[in-house]
C-alpha atoms as a PDB file:
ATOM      1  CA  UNK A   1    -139.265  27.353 117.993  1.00  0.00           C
ATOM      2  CA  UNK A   2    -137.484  27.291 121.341  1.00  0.00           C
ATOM      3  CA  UNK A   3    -138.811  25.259 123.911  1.00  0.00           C
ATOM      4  CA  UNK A   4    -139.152  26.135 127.895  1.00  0.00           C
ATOM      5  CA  UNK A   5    -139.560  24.781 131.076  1.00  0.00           C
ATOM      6  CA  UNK A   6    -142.734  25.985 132.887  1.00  0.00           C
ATOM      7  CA  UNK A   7    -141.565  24.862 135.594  1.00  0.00           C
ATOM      8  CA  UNK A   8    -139.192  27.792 136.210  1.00  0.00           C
ATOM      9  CA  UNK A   9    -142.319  30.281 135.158  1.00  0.00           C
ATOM     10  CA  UNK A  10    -143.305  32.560 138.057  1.00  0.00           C
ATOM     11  CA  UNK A  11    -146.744  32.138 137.470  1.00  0.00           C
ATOM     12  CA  UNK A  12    -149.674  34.248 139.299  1.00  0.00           C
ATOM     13  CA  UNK A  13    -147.057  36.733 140.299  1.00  0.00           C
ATOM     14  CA  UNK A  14    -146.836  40.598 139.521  1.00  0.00           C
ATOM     15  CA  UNK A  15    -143.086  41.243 138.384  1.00  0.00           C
ATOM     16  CA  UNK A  16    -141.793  44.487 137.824  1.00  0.00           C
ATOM     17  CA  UNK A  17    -139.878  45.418 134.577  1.00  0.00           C
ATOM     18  CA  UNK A  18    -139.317  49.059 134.586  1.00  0.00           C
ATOM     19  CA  UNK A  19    -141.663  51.996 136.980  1.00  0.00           C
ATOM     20  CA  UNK A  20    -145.243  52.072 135.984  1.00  0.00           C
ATOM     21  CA  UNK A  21    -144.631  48.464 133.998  1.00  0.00           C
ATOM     22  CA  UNK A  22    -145.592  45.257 135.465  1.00  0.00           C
ATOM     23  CA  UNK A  23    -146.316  41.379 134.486  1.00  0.00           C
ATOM     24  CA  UNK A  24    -148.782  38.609 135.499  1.00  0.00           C
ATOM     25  CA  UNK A  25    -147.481  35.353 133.673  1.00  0.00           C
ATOM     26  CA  UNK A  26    -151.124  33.207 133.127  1.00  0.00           C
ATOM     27  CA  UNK A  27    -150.199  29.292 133.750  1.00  0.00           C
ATOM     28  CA  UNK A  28    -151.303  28.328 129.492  1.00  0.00           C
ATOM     29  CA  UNK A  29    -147.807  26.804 128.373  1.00  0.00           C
ATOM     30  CA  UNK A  30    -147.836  25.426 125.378  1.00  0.00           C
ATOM     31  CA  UNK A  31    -145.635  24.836 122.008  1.00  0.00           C
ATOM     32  CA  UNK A  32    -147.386  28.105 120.807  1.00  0.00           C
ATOM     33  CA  UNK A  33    -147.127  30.331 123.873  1.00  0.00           C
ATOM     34  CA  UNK A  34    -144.083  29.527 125.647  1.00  0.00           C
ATOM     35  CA  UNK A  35    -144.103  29.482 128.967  1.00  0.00           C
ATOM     36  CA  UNK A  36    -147.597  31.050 128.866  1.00  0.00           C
ATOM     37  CA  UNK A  37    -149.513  34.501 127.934  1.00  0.00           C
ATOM     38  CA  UNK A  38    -147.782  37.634 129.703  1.00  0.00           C
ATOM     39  CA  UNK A  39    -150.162  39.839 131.231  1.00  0.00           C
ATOM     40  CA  UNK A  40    -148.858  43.458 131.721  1.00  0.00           C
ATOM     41  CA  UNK A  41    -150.133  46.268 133.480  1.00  0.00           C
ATOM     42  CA  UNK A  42    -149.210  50.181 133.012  1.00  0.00           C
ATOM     43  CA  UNK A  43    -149.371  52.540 135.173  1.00  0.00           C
ATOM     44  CA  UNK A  44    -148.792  53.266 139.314  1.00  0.00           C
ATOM     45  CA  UNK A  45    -151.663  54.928 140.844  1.00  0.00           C
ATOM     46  CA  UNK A  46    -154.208  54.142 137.807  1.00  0.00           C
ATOM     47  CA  UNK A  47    -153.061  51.020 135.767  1.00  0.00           C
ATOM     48  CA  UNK A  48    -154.071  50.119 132.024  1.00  0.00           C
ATOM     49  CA  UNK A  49    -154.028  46.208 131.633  1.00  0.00           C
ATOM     50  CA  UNK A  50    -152.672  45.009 128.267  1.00  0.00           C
ATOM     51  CA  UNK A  51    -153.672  41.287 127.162  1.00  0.00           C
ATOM     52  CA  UNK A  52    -155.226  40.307 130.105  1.00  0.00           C
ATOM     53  CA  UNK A  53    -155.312  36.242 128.395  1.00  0.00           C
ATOM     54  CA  UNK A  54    -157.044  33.156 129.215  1.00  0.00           C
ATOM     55  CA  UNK A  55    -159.828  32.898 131.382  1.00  0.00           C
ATOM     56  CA  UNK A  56    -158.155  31.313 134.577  1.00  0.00           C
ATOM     57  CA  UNK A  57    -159.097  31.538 137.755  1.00  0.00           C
ATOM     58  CA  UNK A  58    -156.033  31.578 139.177  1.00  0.00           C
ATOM     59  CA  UNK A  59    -154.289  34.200 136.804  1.00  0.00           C
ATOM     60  CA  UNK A  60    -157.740  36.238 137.056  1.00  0.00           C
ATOM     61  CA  UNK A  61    -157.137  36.299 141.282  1.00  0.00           C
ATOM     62  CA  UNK A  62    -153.417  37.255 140.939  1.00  0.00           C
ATOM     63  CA  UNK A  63    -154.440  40.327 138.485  1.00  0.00           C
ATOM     64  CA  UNK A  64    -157.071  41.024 140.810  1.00  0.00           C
ATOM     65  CA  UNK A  65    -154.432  41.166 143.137  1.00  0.00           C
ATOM     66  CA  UNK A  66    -151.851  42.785 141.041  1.00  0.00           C
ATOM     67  CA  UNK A  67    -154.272  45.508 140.793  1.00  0.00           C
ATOM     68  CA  UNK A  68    -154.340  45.856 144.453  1.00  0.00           C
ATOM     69  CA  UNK A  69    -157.799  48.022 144.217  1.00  0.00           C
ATOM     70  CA  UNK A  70    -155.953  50.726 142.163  1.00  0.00           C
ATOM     71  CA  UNK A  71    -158.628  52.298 139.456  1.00  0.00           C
ATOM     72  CA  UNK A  72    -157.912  50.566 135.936  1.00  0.00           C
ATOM     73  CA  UNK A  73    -158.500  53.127 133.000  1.00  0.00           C
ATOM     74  CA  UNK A  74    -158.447  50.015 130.457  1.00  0.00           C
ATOM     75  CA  UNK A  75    -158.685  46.809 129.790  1.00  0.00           C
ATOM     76  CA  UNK A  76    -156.618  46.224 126.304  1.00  0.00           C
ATOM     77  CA  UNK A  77    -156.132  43.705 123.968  1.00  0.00           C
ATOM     78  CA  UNK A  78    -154.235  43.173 121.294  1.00  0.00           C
ATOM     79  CA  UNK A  79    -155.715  40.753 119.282  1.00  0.00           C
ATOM     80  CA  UNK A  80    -158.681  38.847 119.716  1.00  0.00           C
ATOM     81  CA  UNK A  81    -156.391  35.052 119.705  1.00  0.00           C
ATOM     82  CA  UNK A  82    -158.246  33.122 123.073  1.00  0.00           C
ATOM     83  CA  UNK A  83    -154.922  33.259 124.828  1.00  0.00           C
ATOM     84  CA  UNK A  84    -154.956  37.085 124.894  1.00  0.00           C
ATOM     85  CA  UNK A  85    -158.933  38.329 125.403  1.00  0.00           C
ATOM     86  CA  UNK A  86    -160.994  36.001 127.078  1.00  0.00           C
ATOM     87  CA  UNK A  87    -160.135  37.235 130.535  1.00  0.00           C
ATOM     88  CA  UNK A  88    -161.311  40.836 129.220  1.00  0.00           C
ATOM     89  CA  UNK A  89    -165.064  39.812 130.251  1.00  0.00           C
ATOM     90  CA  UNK A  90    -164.211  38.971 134.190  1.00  0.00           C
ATOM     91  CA  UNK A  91    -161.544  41.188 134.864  1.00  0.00           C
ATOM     92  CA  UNK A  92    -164.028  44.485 133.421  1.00  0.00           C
ATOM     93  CA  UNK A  93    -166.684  42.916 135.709  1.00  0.00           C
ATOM     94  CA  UNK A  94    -164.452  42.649 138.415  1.00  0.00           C
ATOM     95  CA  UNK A  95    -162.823  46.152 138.081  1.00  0.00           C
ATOM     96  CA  UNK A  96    -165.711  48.181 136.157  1.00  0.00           C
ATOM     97  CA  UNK A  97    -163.226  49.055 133.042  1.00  0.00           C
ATOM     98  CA  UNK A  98    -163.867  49.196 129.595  1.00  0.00           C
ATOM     99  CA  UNK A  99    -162.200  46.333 127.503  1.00  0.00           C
ATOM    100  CA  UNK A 100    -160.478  48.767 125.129  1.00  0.00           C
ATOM    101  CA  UNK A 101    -158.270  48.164 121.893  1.00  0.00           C
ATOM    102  CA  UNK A 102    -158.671  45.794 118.830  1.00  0.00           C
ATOM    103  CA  UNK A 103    -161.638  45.168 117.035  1.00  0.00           C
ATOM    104  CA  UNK A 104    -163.977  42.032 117.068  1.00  0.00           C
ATOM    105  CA  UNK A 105    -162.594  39.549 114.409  1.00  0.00           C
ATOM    106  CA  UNK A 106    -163.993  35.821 114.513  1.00  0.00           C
ATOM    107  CA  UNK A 107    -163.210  33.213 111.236  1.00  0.00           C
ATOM    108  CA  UNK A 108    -164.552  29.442 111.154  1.00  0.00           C
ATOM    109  CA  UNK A 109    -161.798  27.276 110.402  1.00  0.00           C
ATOM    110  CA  UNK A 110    -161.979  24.028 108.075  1.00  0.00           C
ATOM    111  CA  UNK A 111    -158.436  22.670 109.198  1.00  0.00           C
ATOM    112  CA  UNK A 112    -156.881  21.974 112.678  1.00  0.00           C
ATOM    113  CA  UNK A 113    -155.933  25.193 114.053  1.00  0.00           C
ATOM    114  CA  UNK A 114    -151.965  26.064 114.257  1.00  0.00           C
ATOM    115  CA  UNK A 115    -152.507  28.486 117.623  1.00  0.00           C
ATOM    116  CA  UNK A 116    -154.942  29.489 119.645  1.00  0.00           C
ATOM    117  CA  UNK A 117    -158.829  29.859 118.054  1.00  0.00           C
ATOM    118  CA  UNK A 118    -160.281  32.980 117.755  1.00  0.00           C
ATOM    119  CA  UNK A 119    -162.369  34.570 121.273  1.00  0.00           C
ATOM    120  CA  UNK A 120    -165.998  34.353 120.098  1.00  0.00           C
ATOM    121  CA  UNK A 121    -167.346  36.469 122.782  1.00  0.00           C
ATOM    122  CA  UNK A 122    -164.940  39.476 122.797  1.00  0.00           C
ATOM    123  CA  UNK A 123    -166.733  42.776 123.076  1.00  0.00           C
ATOM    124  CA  UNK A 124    -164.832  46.119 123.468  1.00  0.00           C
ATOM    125  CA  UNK A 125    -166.256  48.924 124.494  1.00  0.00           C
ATOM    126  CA  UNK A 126    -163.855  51.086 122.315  1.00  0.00           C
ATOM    127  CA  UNK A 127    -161.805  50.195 119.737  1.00  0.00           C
ATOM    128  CA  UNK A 128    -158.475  52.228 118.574  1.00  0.00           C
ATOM    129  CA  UNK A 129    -157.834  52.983 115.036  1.00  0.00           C
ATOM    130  CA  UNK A 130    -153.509  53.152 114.231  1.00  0.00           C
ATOM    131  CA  UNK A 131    -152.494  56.088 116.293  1.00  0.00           C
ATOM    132  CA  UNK A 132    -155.719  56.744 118.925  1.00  0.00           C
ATOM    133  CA  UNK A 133    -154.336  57.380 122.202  1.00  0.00           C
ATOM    134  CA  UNK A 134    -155.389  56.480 125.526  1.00  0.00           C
ATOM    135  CA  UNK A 135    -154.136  58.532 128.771  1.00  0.00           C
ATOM    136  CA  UNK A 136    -153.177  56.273 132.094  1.00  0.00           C
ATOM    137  CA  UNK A 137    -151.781  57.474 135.185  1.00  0.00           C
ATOM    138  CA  UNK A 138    -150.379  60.380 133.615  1.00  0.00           C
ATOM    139  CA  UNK A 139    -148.919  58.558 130.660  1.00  0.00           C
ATOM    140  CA  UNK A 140    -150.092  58.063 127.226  1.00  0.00           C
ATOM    141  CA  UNK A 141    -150.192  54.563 125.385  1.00  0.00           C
ATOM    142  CA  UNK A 142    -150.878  54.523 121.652  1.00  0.00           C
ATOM    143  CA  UNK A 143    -152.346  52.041 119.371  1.00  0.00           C
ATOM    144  CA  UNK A 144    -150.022  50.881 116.460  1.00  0.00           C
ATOM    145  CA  UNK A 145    -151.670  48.730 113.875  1.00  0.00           C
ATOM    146  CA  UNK A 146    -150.120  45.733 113.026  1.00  0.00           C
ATOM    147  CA  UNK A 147    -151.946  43.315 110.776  1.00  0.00           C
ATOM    148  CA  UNK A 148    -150.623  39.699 109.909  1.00  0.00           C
ATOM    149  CA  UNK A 149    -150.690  37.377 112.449  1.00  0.00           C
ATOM    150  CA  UNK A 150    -154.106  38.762 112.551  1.00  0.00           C
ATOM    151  CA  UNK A 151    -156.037  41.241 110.602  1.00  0.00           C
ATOM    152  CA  UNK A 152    -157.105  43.385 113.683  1.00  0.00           C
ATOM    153  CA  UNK A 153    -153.569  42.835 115.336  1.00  0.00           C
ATOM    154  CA  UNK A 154    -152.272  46.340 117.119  1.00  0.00           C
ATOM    155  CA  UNK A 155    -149.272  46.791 119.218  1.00  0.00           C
ATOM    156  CA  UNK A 156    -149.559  49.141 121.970  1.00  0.00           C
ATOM    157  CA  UNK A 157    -146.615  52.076 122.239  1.00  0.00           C
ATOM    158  CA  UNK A 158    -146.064  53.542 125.757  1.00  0.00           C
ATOM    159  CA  UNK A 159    -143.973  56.742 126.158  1.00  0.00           C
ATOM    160  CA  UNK A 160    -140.992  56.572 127.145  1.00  0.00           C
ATOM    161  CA  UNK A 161    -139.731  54.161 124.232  1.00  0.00           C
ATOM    162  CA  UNK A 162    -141.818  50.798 125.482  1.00  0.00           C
ATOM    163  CA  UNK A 163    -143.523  48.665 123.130  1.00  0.00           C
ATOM    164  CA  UNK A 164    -146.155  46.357 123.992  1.00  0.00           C
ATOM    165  CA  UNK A 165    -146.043  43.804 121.283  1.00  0.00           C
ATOM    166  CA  UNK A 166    -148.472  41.016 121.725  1.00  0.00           C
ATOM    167  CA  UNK A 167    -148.062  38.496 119.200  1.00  0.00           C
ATOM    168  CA  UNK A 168    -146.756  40.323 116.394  1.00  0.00           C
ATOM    169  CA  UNK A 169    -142.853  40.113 117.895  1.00  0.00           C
ATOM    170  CA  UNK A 170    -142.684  37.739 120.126  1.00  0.00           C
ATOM    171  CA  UNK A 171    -139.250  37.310 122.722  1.00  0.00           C
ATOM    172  CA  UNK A 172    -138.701  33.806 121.706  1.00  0.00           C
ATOM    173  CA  UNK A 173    -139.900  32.667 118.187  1.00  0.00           C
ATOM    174  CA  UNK A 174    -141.302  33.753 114.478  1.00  0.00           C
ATOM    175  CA  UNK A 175    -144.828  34.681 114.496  1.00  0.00           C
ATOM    176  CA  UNK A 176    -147.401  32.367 113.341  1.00  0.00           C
ATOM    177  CA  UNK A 177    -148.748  33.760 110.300  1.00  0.00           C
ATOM    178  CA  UNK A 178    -151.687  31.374 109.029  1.00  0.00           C
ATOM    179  CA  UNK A 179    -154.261  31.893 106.591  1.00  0.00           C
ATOM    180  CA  UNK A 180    -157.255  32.728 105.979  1.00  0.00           C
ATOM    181  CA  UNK A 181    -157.048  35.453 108.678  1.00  0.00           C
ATOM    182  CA  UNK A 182    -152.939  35.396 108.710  1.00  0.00           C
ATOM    183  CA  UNK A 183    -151.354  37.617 105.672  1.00  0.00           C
ATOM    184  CA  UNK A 184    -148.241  37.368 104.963  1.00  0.00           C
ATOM    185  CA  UNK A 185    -147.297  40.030 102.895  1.00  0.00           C
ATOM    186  CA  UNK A 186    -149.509  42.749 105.917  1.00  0.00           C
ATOM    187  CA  UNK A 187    -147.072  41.035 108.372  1.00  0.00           C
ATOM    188  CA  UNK A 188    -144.068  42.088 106.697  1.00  0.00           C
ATOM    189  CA  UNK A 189    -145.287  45.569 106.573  1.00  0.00           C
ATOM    190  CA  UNK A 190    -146.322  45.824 109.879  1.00  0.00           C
ATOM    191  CA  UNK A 191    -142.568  44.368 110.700  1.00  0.00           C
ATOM    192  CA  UNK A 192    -141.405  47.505 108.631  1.00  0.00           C
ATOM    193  CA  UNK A 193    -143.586  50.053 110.296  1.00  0.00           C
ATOM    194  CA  UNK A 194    -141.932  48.492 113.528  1.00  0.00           C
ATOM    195  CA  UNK A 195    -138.050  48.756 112.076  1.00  0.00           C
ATOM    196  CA  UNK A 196    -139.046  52.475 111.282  1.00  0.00           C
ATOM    197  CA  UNK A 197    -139.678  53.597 114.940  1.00  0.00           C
ATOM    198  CA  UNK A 198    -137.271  54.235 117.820  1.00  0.00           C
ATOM    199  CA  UNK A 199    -138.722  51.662 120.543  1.00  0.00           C
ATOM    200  CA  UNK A 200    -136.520  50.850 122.943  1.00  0.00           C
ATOM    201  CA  UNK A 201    -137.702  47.652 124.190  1.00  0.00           C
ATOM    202  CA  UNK A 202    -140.544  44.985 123.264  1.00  0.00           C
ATOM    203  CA  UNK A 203    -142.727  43.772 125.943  1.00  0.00           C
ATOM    204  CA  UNK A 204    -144.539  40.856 124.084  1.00  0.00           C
ATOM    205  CA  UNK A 205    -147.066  38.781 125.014  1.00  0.00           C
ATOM    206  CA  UNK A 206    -144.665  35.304 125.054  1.00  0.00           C
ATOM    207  CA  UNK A 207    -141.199  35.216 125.688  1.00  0.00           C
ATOM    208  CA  UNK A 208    -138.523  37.647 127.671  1.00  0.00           C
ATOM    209  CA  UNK A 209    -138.101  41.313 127.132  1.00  0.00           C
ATOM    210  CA  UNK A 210    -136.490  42.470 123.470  1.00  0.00           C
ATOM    211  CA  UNK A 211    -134.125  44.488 124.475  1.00  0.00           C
ATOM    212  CA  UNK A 212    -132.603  45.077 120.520  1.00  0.00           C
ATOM    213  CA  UNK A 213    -135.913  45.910 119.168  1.00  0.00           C
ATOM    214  CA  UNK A 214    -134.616  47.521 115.162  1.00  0.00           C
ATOM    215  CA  UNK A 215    -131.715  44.603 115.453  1.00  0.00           C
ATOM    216  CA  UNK A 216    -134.516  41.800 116.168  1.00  0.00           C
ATOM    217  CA  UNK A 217    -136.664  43.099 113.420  1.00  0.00           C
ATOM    218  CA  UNK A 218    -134.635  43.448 110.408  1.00  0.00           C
ATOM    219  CA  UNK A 219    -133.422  40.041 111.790  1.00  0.00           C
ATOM    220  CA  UNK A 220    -137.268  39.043 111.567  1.00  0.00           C
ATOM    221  CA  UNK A 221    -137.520  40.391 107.851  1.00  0.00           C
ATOM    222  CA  UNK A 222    -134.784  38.393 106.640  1.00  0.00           C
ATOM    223  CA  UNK A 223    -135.679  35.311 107.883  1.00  0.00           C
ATOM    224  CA  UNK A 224    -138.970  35.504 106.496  1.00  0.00           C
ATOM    225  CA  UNK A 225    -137.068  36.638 103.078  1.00  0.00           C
ATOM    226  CA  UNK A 226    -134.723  33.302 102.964  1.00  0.00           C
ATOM    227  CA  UNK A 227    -138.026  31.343 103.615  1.00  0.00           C
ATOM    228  CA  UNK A 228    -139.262  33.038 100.796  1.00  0.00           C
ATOM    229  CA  UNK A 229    -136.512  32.114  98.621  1.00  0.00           C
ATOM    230  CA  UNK A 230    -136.084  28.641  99.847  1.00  0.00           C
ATOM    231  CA  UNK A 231    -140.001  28.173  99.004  1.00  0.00           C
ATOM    232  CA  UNK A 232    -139.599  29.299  95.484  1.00  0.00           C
ATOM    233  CA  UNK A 233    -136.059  27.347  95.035  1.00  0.00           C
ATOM    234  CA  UNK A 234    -138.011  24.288  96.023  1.00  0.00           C
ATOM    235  CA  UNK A 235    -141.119  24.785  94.048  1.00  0.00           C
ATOM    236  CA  UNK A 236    -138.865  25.905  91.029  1.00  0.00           C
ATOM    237  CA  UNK A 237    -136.883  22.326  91.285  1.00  0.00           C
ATOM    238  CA  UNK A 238    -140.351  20.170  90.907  1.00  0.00           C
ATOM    239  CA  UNK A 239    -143.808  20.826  91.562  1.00  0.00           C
ATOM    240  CA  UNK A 240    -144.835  20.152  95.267  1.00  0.00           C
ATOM    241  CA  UNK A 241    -147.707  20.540  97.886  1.00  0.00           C
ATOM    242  CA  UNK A 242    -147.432  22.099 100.791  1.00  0.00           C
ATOM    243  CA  UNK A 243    -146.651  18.613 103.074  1.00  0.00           C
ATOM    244  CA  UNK A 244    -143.716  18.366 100.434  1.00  0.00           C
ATOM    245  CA  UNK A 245    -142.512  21.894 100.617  1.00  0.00           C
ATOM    246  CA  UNK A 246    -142.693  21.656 104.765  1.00  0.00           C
ATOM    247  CA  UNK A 247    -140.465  18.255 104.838  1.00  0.00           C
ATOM    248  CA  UNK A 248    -137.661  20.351 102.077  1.00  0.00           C
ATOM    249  CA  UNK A 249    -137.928  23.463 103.949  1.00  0.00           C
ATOM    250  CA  UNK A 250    -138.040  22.225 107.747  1.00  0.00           C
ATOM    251  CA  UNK A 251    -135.688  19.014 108.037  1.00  0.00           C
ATOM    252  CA  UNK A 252    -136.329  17.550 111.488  1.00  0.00           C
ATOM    253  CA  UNK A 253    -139.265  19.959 112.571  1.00  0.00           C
ATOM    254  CA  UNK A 254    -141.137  18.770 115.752  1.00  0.00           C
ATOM    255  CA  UNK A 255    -144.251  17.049 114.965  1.00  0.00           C
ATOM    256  CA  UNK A 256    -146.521  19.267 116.888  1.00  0.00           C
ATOM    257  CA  UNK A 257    -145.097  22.315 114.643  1.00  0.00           C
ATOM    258  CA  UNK A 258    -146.014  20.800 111.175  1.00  0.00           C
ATOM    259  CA  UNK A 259    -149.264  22.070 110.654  1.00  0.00           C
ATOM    260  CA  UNK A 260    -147.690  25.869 112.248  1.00  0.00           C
ATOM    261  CA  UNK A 261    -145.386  25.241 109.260  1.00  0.00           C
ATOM    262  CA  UNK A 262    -147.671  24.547 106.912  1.00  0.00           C
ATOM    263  CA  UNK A 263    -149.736  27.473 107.433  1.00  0.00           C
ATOM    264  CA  UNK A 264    -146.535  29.373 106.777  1.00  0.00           C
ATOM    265  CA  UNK A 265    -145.615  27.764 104.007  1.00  0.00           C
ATOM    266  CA  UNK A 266    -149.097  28.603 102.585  1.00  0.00           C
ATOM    267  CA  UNK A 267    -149.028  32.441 103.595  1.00  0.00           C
ATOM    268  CA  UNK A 268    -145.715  32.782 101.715  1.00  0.00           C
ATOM    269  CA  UNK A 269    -147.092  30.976  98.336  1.00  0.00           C
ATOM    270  CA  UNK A 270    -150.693  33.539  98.852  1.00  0.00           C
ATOM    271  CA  UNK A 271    -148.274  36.138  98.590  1.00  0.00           C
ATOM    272  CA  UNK A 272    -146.083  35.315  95.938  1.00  0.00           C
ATOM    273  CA  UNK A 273    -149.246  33.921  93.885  1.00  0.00           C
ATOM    274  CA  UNK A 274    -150.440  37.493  94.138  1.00  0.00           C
ATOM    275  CA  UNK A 275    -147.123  38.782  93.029  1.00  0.00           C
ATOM    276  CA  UNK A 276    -147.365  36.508  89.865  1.00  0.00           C
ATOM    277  CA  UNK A 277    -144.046  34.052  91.331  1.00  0.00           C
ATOM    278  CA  UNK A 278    -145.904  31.026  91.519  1.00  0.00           C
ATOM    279  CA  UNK A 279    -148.773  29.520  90.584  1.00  0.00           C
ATOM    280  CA  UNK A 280    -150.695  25.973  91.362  1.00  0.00           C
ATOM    281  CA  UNK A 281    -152.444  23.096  89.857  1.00  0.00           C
ATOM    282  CA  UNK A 282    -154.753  21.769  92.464  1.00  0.00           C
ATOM    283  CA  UNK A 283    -152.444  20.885  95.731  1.00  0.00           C
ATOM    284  CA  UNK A 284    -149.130  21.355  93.798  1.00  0.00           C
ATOM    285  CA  UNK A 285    -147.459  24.729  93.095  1.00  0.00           C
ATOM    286  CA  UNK A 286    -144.639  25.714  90.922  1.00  0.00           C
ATOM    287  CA  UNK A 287    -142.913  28.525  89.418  1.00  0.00           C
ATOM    288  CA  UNK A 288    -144.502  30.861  87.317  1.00  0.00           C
ATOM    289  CA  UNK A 289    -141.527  31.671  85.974  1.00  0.00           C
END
């Protein structure tokens, strides 16, 4: 994963990116969300606000004031992640808009957590199936389901070619995909329903604009394929747990990223166990083969 300096992040600020598209970076850096959770809002007269992220005061003032007393049709989220919904609860007091999008989803975790927990106390007022449309200022902005990095993950498609993609493709790393909730085998077929459209640029939720969106993507899908293949290659050579197959597959891998990797590591073995691959003893997998 890249790394970045906050320092340079205009945080609390409403940036323009194209008409009717806007950003309020939230000041949450961390190694999982870059230089923090991007904030974007739709529209010009009427505005839609798409992950409006952490509770914060300050990034809750500088959407008020993005806003600038402007009707908001919709308050959307993307996934329910607590860098990405909490905010939903103040902002729809604060405005009077329905929180609008993906569906409630909360999982207790045994193990340390590889991203952000799960938002206990999201509550939509709507949620949008793959392909429900909501009209703002004119426009329209569709859901696009897109389950992996979560189960109840959906990308948002504006016309016009723009593509709000949360977490799913991110401007500046690989997705976390960790289990239980994390599937590896839905994320690469969400990344396929992605390669199949004609977006012409990402607006995700970390990380700069992606301007290449189809390039990115298959670019996405083979990395994740290699992994795949190094994973098996590694469990075919000896039997290993997962803290062995991490140290083969990720030489040098920063410390705060091992359990990220980990929770990789697993998704790909859940999928190739359930493709008959590999199997395990235990801790250790091997080949099935």
């Amino acid at each position: 994963m890249a790394t970045a300096s906050a320092m340079d992040a205009p945080y609390a600020v409403s940036e323009p990116l194209e008409p009717g598209v806007a950003r309020v970076l939230a000041h949450n850096p961390s190694a999982f969300t870059y230089t923090g959770t991007q904030t974007y809002l739709v529209g010009d007269a009427e505005v839609a606000v798409i992950d409006p992220g952490p509770d914060i005061p300050e990034h809750l003032d500088a959407l008020v004031a993005a806003i600038g007393g402007r009707p908001v049709a919709a308050i959307m989220c993307t996934h329910t992640h607590r860098d990405h919904s909490p905010a939903s609860r103040p902002l729809a007091e604060a405005t009077g808009a329905p929180i609008v999008g993906c569906a409630p989803l909360v999982l207790d975790d045994a193990g340390p957590r590889a991203d952000a927990a799960f938002d206990r106390d999201y509550a939509p007022d709507r949620v949008l199936a793959d392909g429900e449309m909501l009209a703002v200022d004119g426009r329209v902005l569709a859901a696009v389901a897109t389950p992996g990095h979560t189960s109840n993950h959906l990308c948002f498609a504006l016309d016009g070619g723009a593509m709000f993609t949360g977490d799913h493709v991110m401007g500046w790393s690989t997705t976390v995909v960790f289990p239980p909730d994390g599937d590896m085998a839905a994320y690469m077929a969400s990344l396929d329903t992605l390669r199949r459209r004609e977006d012409r640029v990402y607006y995700p939720a970390h990380g700069p604009p992606v301007t290449n969106p189809q390039q990115l993507v298959r670019g996405m899908q083979g990395h994740r394929l290699q992994r795949e293949k190094q994973i098996l290659r590694l469990v075919t050579e000896q039997p290993r747990d997962i803290p062995g197959i991490v140290a083969g597959a990720y030489p040098g891998l920063d410390p705060r990223l091992v359990v990220a990797a980990g929770g990789s590591v697993l998704a790909h073995l859940l999928d190739l166990e359930n493709r008959k691959l590999v199997r395990r003893v235990g801790e250790t997998w091997t080949s099935a083969a």
